[in-house]
Protein backbone atom coordinates (compact mmCIF):
# COMPACT_ATOMS: atom_id res chain seq x y z
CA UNK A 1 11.92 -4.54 -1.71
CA UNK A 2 10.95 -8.02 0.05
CA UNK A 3 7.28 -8.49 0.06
CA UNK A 4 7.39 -8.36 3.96
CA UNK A 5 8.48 -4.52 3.94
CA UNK A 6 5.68 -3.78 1.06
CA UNK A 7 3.28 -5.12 3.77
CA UNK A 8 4.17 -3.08 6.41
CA UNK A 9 4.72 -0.13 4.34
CA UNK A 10 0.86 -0.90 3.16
CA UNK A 11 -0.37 -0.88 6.54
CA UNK A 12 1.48 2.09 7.82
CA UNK A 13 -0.11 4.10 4.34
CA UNK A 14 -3.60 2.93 5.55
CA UNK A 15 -2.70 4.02 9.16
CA UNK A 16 -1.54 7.32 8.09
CA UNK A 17 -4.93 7.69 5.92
CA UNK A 18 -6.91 6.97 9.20
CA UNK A 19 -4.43 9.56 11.41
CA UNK A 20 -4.70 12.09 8.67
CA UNK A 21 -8.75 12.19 8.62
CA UNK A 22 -8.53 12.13 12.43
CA UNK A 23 -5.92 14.76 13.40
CA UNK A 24 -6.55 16.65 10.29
CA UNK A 25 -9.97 18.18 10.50
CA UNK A 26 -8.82 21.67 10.89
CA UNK A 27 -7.06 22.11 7.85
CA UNK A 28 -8.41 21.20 4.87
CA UNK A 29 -5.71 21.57 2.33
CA UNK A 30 -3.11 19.54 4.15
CA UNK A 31 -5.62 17.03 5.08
CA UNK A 32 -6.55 16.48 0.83
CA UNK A 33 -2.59 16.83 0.10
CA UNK A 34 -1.69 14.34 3.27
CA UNK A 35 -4.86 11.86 1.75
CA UNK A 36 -3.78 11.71 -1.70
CA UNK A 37 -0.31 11.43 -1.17
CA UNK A 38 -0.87 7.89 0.96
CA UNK A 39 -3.80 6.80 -0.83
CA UNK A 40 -0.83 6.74 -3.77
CA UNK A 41 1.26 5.21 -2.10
CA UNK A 42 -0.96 2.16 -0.66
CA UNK A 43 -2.42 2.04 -4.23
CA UNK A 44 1.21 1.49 -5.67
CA UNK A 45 2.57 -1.01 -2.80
CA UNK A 46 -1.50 -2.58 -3.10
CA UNK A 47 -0.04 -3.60 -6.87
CA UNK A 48 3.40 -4.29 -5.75
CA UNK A 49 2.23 -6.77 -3.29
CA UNK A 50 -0.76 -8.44 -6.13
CA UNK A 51 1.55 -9.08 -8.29
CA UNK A 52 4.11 -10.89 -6.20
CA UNK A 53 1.60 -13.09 -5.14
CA UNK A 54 0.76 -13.61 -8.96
CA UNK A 55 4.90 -14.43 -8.98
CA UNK A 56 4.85 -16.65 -6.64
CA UNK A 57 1.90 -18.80 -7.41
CA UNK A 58 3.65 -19.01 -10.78
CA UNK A 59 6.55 -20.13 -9.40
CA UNK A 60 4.94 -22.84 -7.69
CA UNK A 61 2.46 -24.04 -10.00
CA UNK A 62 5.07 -24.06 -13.02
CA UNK A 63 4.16 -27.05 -15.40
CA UNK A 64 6.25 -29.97 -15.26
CA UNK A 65 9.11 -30.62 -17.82
């Protein structure tokens, strides 16, 4: 996965956490399922995306031969 797509993917999680406490009010079991579920997934692509940055400023601050 390209570190573009983790992005998006990270801010359509967050969006979904925001739709789910919005549309979601009613029922409170889906709502908890829905919340956990994303707040999972933004946690994991959250990671994903920290430690390509860590990558890449590796890659470009790699000591000299």
């Amino acid at each position: 996965m390209t570190l573009g797509t983790a992005i998006i993917l990270f801010v359509l999680a967050v969006a979904g956490i925001v739709l789910v406490y919005k549309f979601l009010r009613k029922k409170p079991k889906l709502r908890i399922i829905c919340l956990v579920l994303l707040s999972l997934i933004a946690l994991a692509l959250a990671v994903y995306i920290g430690l390509n940055f860590i990558l890449i400023d590796a890659a470009r601050n790699k000591p000299a031969d």
